[in-house]
PDB file of N, CA and C in Angstrom:
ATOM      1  N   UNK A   1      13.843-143.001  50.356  1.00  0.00           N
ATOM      2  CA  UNK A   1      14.549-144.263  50.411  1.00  0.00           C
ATOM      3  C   UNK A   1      13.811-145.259  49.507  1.00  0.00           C
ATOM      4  N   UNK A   2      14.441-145.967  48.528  1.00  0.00           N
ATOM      5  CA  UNK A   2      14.038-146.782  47.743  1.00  0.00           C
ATOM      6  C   UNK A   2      13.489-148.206  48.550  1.00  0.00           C
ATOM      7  N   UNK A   3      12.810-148.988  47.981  1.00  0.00           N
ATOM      8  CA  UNK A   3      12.410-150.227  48.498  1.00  0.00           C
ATOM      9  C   UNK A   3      13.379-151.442  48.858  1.00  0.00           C
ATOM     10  N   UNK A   4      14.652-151.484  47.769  1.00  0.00           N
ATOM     11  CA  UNK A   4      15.129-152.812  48.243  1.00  0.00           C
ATOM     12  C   UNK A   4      16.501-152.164  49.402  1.00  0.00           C
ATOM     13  N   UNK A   5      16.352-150.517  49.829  1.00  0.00           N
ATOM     14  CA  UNK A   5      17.266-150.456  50.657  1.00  0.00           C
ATOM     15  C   UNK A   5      16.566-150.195  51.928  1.00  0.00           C
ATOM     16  N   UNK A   6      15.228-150.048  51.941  1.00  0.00           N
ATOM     17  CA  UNK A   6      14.360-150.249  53.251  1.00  0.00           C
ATOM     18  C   UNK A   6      14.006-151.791  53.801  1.00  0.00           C
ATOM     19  N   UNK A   7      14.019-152.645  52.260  1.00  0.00           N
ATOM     20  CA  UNK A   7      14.415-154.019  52.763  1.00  0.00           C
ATOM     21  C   UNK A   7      15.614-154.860  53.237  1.00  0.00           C
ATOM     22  N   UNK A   8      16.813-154.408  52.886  1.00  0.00           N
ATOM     23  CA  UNK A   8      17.933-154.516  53.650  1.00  0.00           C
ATOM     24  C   UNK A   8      17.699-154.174  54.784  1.00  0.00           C
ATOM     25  N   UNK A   9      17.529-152.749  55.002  1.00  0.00           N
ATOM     26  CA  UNK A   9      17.871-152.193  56.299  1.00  0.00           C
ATOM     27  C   UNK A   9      16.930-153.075  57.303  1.00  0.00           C
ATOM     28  N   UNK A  10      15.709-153.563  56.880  1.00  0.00           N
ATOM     29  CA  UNK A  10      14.962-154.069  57.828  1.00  0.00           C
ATOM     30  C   UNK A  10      15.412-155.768  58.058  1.00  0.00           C
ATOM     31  N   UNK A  11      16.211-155.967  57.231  1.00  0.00           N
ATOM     32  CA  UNK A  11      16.783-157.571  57.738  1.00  0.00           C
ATOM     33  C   UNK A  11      17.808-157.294  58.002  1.00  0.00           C
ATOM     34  N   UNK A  12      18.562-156.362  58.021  1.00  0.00           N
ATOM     35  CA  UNK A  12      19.709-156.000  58.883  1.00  0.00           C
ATOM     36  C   UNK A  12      19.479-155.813  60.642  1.00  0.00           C
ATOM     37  N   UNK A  13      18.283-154.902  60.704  1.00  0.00           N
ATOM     38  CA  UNK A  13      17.429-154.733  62.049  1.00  0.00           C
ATOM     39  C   UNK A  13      17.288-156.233  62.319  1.00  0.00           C
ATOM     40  N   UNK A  14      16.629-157.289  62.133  1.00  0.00           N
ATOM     41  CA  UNK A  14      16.108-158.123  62.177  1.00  0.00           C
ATOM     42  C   UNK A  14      17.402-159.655  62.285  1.00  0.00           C
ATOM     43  N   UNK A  15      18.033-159.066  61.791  1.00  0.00           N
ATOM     44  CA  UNK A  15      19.626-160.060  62.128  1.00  0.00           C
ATOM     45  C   UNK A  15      20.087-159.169  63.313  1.00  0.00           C
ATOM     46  N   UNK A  16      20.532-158.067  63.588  1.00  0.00           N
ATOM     47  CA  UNK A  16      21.059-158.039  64.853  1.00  0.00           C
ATOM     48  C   UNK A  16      20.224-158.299  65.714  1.00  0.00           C
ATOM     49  N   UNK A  17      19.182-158.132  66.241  1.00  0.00           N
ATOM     50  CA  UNK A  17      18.025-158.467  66.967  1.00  0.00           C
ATOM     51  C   UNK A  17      18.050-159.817  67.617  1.00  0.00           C
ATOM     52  N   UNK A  18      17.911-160.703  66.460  1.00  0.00           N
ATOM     53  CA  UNK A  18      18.314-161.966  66.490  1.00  0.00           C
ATOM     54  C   UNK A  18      19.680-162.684  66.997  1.00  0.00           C
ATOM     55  N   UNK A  19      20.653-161.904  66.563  1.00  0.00           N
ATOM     56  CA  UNK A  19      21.809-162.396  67.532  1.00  0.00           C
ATOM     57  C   UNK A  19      22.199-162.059  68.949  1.00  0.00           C
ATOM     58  N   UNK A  20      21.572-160.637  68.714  1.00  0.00           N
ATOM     59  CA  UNK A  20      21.733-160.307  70.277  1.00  0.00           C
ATOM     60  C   UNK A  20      20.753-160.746  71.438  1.00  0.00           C
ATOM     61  N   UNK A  21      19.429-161.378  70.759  1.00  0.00           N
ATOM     62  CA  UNK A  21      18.900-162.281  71.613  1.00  0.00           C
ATOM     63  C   UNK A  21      19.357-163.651  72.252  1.00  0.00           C
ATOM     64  N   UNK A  22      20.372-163.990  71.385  1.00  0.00           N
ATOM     65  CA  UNK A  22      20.752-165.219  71.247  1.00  0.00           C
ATOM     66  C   UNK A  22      21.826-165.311  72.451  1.00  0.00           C
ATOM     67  N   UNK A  23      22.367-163.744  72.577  1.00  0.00           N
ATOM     68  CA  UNK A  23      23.398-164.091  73.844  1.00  0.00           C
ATOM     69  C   UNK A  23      23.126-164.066  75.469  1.00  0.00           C
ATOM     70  N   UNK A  24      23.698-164.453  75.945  1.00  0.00           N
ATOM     71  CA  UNK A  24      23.595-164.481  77.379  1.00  0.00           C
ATOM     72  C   UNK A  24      23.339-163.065  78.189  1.00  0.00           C
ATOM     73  N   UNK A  25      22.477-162.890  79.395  1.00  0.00           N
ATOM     74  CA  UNK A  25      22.655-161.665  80.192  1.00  0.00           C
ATOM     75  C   UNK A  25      23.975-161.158  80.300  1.00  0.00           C
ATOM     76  N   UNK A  26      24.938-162.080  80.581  1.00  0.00           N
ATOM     77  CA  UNK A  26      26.663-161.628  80.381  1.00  0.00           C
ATOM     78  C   UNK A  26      27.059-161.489  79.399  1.00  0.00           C
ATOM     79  N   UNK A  27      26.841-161.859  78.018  1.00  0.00           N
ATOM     80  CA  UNK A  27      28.103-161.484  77.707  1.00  0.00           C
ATOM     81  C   UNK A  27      26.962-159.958  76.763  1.00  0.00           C
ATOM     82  N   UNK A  28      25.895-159.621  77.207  1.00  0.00           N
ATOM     83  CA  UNK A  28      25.465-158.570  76.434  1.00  0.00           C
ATOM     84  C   UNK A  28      25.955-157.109  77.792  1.00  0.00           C
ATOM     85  N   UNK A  29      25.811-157.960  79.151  1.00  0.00           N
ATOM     86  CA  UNK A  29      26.315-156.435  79.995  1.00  0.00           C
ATOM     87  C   UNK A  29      27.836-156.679  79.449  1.00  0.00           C
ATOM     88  N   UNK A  30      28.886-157.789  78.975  1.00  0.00           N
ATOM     89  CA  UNK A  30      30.152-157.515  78.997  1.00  0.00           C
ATOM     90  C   UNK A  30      30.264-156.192  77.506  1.00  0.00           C
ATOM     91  N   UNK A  31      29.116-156.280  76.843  1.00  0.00           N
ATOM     92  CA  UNK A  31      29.095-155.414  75.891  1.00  0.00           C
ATOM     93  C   UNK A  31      28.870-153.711  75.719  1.00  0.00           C
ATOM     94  N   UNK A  32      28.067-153.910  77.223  1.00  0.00           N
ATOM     95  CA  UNK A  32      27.308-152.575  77.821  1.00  0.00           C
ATOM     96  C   UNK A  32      26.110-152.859  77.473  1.00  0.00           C
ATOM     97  N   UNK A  33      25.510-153.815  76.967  1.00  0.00           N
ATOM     98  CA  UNK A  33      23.957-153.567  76.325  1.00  0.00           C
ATOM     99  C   UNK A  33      22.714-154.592  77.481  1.00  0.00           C
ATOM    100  N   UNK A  34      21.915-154.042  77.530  1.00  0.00           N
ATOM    101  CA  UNK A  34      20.894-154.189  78.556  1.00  0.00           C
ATOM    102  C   UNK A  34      19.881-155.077  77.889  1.00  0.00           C
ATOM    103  N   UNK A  35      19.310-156.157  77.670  1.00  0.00           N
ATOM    104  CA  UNK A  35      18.474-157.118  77.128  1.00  0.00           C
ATOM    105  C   UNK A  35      17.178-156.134  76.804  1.00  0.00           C
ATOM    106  N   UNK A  36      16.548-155.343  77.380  1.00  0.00           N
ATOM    107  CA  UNK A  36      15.788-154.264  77.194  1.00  0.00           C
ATOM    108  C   UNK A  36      16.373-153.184  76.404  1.00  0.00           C
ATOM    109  N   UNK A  37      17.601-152.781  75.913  1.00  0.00           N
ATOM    110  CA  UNK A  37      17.826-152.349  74.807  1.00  0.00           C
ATOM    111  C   UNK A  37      17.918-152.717  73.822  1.00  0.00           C
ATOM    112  N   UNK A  38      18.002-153.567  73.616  1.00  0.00           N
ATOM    113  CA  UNK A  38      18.388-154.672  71.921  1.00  0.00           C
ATOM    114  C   UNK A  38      17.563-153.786  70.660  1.00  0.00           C
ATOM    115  N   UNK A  39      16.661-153.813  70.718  1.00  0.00           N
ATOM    116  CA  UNK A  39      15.926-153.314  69.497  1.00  0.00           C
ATOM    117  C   UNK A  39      16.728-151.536  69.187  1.00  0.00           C
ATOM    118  N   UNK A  40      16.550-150.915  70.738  1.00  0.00           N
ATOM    119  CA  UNK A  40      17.389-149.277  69.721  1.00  0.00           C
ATOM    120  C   UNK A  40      18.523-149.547  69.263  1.00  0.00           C
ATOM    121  N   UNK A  41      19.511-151.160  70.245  1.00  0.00           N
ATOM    122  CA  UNK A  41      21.092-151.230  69.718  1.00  0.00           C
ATOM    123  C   UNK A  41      21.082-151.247  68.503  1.00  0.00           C
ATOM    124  N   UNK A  42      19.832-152.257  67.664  1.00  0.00           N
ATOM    125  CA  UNK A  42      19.652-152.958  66.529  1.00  0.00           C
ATOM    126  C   UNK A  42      19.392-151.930  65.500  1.00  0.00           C
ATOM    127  N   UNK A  43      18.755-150.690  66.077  1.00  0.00           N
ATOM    128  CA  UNK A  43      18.015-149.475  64.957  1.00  0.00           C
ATOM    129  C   UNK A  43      19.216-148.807  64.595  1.00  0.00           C
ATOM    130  N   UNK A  44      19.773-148.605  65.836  1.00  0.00           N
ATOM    131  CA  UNK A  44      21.364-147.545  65.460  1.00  0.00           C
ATOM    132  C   UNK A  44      21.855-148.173  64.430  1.00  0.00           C
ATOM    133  N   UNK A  45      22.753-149.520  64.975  1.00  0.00           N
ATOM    134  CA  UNK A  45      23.088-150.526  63.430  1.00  0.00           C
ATOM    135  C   UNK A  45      22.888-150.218  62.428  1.00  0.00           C
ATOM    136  N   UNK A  46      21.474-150.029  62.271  1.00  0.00           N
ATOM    137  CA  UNK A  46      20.842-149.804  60.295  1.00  0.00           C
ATOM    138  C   UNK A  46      21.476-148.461  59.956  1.00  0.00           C
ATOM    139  N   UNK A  47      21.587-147.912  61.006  1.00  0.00           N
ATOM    140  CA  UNK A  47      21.493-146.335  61.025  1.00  0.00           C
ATOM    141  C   UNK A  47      23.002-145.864  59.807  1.00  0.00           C
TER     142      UNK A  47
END
């Protein structure tokens, strides 16, 4: 993997992260996602 697509991918990680912190305990269970998952939700994303 080249450099400026390991740097995307890592501010891509780093923006969902960030938004999904940003939401409420509700509306992340209305999503299925557990506040203690955020970071693997965020890895899949890049994925």
């Amino acid at each position: 993997m080249n450099i400026s697509r390991s740097y995307n991918n890592w501010r891509k990680y780093r923006q969902t992260v960030y938004e999904l912190n940003l939401m409420s305990n509700r509306e992340l269970a209305d999503l299925g996602i557990a506040r203690s998952d955020i970071r693997s939700v965020a890895r899949q994303a890049v994925r």
